[in-house]
C-alpha atoms as a PDB file:
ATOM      1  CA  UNK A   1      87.458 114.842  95.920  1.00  0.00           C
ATOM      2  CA  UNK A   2      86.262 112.192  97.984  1.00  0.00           C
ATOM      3  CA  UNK A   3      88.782 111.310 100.868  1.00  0.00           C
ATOM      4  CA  UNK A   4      90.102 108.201 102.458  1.00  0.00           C
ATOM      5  CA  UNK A   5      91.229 109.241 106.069  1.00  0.00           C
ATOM      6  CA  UNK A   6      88.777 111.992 106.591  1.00  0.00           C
ATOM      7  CA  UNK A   7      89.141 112.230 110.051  1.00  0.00           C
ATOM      8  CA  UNK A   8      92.559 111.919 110.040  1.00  0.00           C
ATOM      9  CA  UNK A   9      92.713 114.587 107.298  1.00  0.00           C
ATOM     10  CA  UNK A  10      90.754 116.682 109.440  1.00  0.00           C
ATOM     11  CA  UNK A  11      92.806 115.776 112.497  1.00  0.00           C
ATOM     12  CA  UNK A  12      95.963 116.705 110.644  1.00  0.00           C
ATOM     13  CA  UNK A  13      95.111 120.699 109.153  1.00  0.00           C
ATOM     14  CA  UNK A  14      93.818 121.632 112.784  1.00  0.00           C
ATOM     15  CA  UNK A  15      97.570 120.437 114.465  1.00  0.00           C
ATOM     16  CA  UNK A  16      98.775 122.820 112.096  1.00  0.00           C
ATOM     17  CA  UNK A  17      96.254 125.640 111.816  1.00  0.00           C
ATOM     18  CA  UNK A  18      97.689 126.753 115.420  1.00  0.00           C
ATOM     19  CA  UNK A  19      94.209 126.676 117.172  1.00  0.00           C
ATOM     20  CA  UNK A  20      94.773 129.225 120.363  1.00  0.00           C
ATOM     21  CA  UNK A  21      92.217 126.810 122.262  1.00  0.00           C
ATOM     22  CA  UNK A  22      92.893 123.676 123.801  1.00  0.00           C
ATOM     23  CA  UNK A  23      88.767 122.368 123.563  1.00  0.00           C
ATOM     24  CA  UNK A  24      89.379 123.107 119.851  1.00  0.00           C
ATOM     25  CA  UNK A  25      92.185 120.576 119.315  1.00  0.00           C
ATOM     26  CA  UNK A  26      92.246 117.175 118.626  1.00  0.00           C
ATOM     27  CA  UNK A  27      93.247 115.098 121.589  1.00  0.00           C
ATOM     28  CA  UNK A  28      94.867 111.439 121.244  1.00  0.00           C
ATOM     29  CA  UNK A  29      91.636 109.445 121.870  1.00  0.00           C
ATOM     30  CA  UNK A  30      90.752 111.608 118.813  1.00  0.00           C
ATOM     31  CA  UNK A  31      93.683 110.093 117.058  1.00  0.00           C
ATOM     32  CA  UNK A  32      93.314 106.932 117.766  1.00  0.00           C
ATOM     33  CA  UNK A  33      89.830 107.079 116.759  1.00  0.00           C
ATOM     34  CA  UNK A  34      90.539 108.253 113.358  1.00  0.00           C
ATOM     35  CA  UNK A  35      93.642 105.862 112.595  1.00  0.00           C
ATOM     36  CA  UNK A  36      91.231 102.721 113.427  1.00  0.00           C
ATOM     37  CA  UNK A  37      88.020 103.637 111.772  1.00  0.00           C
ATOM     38  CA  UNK A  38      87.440 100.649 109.339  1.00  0.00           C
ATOM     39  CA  UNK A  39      87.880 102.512 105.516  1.00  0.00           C
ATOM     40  CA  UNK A  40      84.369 101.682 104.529  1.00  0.00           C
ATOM     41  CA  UNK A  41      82.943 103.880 107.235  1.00  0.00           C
ATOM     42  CA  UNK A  42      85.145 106.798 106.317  1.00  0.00           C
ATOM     43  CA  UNK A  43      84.001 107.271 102.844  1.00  0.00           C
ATOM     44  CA  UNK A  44      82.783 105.957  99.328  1.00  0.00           C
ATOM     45  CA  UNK A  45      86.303 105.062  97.613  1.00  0.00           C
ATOM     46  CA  UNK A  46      86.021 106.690  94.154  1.00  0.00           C
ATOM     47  CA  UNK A  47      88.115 104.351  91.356  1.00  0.00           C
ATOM     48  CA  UNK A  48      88.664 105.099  87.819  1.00  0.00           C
ATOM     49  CA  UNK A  49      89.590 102.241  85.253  1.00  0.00           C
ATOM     50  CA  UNK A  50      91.702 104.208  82.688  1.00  0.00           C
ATOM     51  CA  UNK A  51      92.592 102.473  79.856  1.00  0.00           C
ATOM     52  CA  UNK A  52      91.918 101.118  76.381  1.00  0.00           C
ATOM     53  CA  UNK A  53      89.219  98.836  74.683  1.00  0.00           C
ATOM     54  CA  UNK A  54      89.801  95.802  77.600  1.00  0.00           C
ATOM     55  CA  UNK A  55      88.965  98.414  80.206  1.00  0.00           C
ATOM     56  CA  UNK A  56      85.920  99.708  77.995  1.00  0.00           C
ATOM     57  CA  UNK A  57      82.625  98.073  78.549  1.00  0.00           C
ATOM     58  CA  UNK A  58      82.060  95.331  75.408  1.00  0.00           C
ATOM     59  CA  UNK A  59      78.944  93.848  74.530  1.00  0.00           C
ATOM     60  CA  UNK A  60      80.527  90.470  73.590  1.00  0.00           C
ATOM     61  CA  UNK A  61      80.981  90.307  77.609  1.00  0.00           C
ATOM     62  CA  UNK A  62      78.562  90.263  80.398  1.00  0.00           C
ATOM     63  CA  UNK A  63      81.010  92.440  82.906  1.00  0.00           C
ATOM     64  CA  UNK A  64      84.183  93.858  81.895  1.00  0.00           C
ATOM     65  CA  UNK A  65      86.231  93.655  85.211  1.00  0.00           C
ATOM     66  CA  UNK A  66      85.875  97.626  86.313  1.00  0.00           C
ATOM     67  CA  UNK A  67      82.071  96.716  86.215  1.00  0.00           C
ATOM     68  CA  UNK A  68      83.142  93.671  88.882  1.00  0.00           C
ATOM     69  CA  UNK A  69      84.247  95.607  91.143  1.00  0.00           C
ATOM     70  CA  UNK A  70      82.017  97.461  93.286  1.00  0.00           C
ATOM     71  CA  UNK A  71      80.134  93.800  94.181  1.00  0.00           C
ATOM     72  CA  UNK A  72      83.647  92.415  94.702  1.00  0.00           C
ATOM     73  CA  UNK A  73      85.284  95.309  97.245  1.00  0.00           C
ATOM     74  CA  UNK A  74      81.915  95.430  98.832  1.00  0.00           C
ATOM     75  CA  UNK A  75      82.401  92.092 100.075  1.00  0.00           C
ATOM     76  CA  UNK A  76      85.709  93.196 101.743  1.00  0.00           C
ATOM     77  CA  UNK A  77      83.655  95.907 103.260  1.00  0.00           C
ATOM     78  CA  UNK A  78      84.414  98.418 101.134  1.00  0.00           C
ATOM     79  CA  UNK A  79      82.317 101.120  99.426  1.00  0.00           C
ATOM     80  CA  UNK A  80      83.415 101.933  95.757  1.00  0.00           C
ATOM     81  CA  UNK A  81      82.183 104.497  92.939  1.00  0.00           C
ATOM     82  CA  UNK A  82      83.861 103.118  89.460  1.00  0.00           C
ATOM     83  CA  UNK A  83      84.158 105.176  86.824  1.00  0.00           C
ATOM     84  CA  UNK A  84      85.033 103.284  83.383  1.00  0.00           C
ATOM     85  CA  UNK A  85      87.478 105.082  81.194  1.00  0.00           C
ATOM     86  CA  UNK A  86      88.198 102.743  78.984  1.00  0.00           C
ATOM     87  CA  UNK A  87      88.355 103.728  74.898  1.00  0.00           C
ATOM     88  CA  UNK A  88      88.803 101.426  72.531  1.00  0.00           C
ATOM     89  CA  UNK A  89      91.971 101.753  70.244  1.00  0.00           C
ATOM     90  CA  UNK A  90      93.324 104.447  72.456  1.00  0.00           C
ATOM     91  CA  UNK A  91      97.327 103.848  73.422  1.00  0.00           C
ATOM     92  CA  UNK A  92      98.532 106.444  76.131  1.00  0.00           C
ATOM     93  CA  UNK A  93     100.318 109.344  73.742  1.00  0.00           C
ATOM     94  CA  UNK A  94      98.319 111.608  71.741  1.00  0.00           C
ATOM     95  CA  UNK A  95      96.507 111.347  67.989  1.00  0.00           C
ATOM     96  CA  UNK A  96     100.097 113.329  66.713  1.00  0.00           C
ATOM     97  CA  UNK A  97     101.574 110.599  67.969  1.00  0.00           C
ATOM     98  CA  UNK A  98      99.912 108.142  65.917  1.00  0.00           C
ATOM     99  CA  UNK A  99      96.905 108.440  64.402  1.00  0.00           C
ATOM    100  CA  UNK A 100      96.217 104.962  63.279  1.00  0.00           C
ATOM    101  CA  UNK A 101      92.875 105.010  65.795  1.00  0.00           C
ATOM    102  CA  UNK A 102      90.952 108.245  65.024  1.00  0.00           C
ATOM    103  CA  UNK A 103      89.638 108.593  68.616  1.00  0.00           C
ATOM    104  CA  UNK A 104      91.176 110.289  71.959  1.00  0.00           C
ATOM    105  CA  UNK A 105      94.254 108.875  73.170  1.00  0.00           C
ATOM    106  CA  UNK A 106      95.500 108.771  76.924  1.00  0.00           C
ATOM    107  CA  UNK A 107      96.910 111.961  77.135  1.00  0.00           C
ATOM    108  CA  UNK A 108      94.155 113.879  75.437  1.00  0.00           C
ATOM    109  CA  UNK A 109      91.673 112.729  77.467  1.00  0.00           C
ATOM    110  CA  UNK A 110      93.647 112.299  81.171  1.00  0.00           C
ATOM    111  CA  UNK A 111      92.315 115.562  82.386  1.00  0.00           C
ATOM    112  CA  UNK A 112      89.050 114.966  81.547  1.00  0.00           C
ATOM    113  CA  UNK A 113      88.459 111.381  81.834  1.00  0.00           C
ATOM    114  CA  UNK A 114      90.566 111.090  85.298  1.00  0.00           C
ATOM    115  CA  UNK A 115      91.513 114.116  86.897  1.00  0.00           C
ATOM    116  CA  UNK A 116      88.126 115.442  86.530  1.00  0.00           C
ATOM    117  CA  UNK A 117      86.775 113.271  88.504  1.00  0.00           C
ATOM    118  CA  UNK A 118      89.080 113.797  91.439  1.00  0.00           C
ATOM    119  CA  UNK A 119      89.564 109.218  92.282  1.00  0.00           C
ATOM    120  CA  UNK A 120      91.082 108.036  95.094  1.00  0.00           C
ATOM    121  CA  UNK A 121      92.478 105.334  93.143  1.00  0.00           C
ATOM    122  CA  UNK A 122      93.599 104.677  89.374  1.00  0.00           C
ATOM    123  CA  UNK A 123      93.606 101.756  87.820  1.00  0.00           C
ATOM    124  CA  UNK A 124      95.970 102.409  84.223  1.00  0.00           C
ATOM    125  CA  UNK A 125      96.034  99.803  81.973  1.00  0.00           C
ATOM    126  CA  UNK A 126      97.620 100.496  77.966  1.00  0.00           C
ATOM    127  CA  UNK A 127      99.830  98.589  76.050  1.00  0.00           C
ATOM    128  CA  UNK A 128      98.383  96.559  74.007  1.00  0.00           C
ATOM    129  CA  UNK A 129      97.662  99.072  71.182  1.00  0.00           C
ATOM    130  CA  UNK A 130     101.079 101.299  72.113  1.00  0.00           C
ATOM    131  CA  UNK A 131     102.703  98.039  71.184  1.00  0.00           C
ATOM    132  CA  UNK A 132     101.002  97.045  68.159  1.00  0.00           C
ATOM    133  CA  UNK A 133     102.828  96.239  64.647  1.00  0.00           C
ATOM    134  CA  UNK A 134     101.017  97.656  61.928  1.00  0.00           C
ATOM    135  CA  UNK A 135     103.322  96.600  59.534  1.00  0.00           C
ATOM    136  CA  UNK A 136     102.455  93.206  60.743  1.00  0.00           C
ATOM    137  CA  UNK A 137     106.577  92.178  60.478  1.00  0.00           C
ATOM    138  CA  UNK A 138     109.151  91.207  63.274  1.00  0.00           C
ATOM    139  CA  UNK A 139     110.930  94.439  63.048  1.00  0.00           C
ATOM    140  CA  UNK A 140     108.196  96.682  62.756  1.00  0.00           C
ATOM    141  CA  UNK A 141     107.643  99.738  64.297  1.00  0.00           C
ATOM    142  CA  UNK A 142     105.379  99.584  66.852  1.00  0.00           C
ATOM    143  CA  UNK A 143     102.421 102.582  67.484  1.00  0.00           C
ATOM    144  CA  UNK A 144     104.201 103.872  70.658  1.00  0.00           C
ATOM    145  CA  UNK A 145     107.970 102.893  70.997  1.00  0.00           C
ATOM    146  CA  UNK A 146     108.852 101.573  74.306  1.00  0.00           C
ATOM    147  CA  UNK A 147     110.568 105.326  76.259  1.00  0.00           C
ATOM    148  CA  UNK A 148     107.520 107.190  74.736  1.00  0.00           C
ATOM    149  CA  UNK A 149     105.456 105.257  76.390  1.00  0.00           C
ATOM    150  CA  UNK A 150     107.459 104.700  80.090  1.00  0.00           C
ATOM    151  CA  UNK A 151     107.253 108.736  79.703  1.00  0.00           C
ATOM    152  CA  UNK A 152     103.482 108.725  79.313  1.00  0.00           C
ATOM    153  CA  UNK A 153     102.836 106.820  82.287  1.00  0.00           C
ATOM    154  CA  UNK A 154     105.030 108.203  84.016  1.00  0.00           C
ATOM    155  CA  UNK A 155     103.104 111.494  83.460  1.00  0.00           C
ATOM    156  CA  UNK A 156     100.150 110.210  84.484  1.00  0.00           C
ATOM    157  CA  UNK A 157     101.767 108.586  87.360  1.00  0.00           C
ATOM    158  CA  UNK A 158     103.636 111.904  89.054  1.00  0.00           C
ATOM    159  CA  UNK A 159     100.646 113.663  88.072  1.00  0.00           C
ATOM    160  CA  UNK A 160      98.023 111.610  90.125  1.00  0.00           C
ATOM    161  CA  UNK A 161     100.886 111.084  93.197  1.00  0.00           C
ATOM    162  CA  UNK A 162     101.357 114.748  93.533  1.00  0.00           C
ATOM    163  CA  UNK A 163      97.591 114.995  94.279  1.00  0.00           C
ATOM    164  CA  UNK A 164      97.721 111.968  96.954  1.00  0.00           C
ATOM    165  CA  UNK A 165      96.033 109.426  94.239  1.00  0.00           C
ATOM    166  CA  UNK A 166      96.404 105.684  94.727  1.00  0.00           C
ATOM    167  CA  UNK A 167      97.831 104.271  91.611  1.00  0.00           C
ATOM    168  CA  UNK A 168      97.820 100.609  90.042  1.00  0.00           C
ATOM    169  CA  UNK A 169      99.312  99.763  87.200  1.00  0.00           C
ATOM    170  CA  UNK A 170      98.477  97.109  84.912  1.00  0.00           C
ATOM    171  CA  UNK A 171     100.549  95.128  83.212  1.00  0.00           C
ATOM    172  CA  UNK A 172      99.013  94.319  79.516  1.00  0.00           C
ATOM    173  CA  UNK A 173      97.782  90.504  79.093  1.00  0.00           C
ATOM    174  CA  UNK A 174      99.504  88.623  76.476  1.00  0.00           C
ATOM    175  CA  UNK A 175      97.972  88.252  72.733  1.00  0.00           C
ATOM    176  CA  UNK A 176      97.175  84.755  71.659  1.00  0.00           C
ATOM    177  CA  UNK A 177      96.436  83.265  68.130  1.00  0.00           C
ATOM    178  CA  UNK A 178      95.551  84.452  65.357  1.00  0.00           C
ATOM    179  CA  UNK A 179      97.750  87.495  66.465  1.00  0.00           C
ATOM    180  CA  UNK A 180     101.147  86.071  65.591  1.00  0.00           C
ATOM    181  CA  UNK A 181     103.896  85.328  68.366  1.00  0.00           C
ATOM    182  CA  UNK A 182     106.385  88.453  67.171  1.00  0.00           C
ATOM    183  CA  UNK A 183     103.231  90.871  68.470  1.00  0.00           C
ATOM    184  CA  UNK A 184     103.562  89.013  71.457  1.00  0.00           C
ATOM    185  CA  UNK A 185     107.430  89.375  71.851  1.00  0.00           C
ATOM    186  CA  UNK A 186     106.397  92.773  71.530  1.00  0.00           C
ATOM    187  CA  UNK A 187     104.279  93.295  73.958  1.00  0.00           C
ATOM    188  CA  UNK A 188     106.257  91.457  76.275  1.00  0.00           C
ATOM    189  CA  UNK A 189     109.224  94.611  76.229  1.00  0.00           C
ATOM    190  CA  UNK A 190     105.841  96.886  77.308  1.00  0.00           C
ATOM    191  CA  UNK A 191     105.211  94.436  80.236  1.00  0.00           C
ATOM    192  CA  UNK A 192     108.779  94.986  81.496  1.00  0.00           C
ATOM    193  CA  UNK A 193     108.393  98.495  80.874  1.00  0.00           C
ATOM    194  CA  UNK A 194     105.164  98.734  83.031  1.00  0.00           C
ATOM    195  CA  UNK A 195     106.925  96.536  85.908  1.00  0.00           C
ATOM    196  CA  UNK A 196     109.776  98.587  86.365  1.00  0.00           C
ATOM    197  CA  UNK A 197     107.856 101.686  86.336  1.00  0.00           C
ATOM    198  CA  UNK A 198     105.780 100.280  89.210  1.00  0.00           C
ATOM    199  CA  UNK A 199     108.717  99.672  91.191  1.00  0.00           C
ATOM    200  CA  UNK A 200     110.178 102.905  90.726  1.00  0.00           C
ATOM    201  CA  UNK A 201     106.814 104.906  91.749  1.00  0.00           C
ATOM    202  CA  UNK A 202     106.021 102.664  93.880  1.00  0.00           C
ATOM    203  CA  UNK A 203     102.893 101.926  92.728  1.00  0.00           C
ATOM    204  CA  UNK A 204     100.409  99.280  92.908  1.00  0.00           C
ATOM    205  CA  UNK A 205     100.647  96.249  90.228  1.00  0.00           C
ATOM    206  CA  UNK A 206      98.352  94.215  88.622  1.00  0.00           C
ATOM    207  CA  UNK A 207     100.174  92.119  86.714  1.00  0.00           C
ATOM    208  CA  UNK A 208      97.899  90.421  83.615  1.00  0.00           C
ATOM    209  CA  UNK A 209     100.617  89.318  81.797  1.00  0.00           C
ATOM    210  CA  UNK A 210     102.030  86.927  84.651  1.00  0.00           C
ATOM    211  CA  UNK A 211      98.203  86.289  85.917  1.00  0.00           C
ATOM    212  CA  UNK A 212      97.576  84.822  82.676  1.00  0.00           C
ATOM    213  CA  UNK A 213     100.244  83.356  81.426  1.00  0.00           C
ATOM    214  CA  UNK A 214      99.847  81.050  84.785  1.00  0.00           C
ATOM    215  CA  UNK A 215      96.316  80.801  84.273  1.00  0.00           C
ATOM    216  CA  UNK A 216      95.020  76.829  84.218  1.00  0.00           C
ATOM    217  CA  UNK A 217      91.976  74.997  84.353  1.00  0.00           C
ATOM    218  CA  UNK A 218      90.721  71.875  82.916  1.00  0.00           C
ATOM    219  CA  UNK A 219      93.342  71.378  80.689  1.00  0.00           C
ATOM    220  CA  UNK A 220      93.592  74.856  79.157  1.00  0.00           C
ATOM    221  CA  UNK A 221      95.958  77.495  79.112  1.00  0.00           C
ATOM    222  CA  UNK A 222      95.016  81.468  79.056  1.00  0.00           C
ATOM    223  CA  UNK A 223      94.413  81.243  75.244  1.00  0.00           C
ATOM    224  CA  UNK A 224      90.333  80.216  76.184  1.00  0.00           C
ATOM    225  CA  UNK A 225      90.532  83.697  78.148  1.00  0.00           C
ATOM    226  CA  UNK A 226      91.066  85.610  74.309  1.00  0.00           C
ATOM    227  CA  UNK A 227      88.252  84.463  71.744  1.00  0.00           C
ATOM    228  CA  UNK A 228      89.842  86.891  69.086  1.00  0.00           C
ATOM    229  CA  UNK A 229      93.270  86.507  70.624  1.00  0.00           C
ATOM    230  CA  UNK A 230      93.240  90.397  72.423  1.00  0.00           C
ATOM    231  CA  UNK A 231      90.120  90.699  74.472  1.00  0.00           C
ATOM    232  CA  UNK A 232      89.317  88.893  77.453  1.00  0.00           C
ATOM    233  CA  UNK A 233      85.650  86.811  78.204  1.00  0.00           C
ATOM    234  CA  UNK A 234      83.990  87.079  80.699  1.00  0.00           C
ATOM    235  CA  UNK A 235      86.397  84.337  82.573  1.00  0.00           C
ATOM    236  CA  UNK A 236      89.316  86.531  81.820  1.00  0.00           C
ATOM    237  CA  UNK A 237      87.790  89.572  83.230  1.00  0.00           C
ATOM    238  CA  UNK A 238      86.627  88.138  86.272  1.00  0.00           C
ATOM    239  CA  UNK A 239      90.370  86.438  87.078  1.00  0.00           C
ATOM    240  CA  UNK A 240      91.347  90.430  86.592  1.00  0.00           C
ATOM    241  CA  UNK A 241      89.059  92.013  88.823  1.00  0.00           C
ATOM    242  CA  UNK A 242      89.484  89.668  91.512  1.00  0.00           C
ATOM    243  CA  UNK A 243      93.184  90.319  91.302  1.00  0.00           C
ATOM    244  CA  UNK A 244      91.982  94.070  91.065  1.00  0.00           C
ATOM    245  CA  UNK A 245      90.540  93.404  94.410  1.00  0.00           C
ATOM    246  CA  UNK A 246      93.763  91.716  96.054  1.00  0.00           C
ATOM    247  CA  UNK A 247      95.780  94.905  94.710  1.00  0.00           C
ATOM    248  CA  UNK A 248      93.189  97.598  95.988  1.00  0.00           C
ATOM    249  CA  UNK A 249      92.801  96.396  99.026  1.00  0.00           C
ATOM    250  CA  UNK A 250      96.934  95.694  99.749  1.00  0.00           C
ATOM    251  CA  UNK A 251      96.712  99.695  98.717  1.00  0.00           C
ATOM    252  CA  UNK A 252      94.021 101.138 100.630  1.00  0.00           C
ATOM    253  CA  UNK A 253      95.996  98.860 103.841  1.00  0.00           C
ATOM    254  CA  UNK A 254      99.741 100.950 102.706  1.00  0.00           C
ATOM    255  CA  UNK A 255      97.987 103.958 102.711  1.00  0.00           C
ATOM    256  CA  UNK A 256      96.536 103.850 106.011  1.00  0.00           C
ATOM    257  CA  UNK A 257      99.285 102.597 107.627  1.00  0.00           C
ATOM    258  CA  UNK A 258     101.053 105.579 106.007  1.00  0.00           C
ATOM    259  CA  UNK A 259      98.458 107.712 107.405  1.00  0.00           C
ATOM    260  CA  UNK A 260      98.833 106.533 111.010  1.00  0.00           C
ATOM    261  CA  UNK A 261     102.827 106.731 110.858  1.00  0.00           C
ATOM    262  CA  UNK A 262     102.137 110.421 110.004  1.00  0.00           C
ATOM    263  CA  UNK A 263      99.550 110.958 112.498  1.00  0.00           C
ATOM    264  CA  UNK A 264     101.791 109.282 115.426  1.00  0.00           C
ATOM    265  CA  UNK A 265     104.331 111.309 114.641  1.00  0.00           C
ATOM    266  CA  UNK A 266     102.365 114.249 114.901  1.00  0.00           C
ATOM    267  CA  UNK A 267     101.148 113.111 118.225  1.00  0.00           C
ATOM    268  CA  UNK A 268     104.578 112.877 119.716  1.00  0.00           C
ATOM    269  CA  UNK A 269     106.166 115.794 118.245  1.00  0.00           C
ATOM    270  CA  UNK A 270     102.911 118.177 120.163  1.00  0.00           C
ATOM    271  CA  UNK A 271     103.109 119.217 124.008  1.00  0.00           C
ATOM    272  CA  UNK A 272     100.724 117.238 125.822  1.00  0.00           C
ATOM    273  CA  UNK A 273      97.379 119.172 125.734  1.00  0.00           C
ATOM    274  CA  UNK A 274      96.192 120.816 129.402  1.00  0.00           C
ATOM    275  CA  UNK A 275      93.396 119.195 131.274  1.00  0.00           C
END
């Protein structure tokens, strides 16, 4: 896996490997050193965008956001790898769950298309198609009921934190017409769902939902963002990503101050080193 905090990592497993020598041990210059190093000289951040078809590349758009990215962090000096994981249909349970979309759904495929690749930071985004009425009526059941899918994520979400992952959590954007306003409501009880979630991980949040439904220019509401009412342009991607950006970054600046809390305490809970 590639790591943020290298040094520090390193720093950290030789305190406690009990080193006999005192040349062989880090001293607090070394420390300091490795709490201050800017994160794009420490290593290539590896992301993965995990969700469903508004994650997935589309060839009605020019760059879904995930493919934004890397230009957009690298002007905050930070080196990215993004892997898309994005499949179209999928909602985050399993095809005996509901099998209205004959492909791989987000547990079936989070070993393979996230663990796997051992990220630094995960970007989840479902809800849209966990939320969907088939039936097409008010009370409806919808493809993933609301605690089946708070379970999933959370899966995913104790999963990747037990292995040190970043993880951001998206909030679905809302549907517009022709998709009629009780899918909406709908969706809505998934948004709340995703919020509180975030807030009881303690996760990052990108919040589509709010993002959008605050989104104006010239006139026009978020509705222009949706040409078929569910899929953002290319204007509604790039509003994502560059939120993307505000939330990766905010993370990547938790986690090393994290890191250096750790470290420091480290530093005073060791017997100064010998000259």
């Amino acid at each position: 896996m590639s790591k943020l905090f290298t040094t520090t990592g390193l720093m950290i497993s030789m305190l406690f490997s009990g080193i006999a020598f005192s040349a062989d041990r880090p001293n607090r210059a070394e420390a300091k050193r490795a709490i201050h190093s800017p994160l794009s000289q420490q290593s290539m951040v590896k992301i993965v965008a995990f969700g469903n078809s508004i994650t997935a590349p589309r060839k009605s758009v020019d760059q879904v956001f995930a493919q934004r990215l890397p230009a957009l962090l690298a002007a905050k000096g930070i080196v990215c790898e993004v892997v898309n994981s994005g499949v179209g249909s999928s909602h985050t349970g399993t095809l005996a769950d509901n099998d209205f979309a004959k492909v791989k759904h987000g547990l079936e495929r989070f070993e393979t298309d996230v663990l796997a690749h051992n990220p630094d930071i995960v970007i989840i985004g479902f809800g849209t198609n966990d939320a969907y009425i088939d039936e097409n009526t008010p009370n409806g059941t919808s493809r993933i009921n609301v605690p089946k899918y708070q379970e999933n994520l959370a899966y995913m979400v104790e999963r990747l934190q037990r292995k040190g992952t970043i993880v951001i959590l998206t909030a679905p954007s809302p549907l517009s017409f022709p998709r009629p306003t009780f899918q909406n409501d709908r969706l809505y009880q998934y948004v709340k769902a995703v919020r509180k979630l975030s807030k009881k991980y303690d996760t990052g949040l990108a919040d589509n939902y709010k993002l959008y439904m605050e989104y104006r220019k010239d006139g026009e509401g978020y509705e222009v963002l949706l040409p078929d009412g569910v899929h953002p342009n290319d204007e509604g991607h790039r509003i994502i990503a560059e939120n993307l950006v505000n939330c990766i970054t905010k993370e990547l600046n938790r986690q090393q101050n994290r890191q250096k809390i750790r470290v420091r305490n480290l530093e005073n809970s060791i017997r100064p080193f010998p000259p």
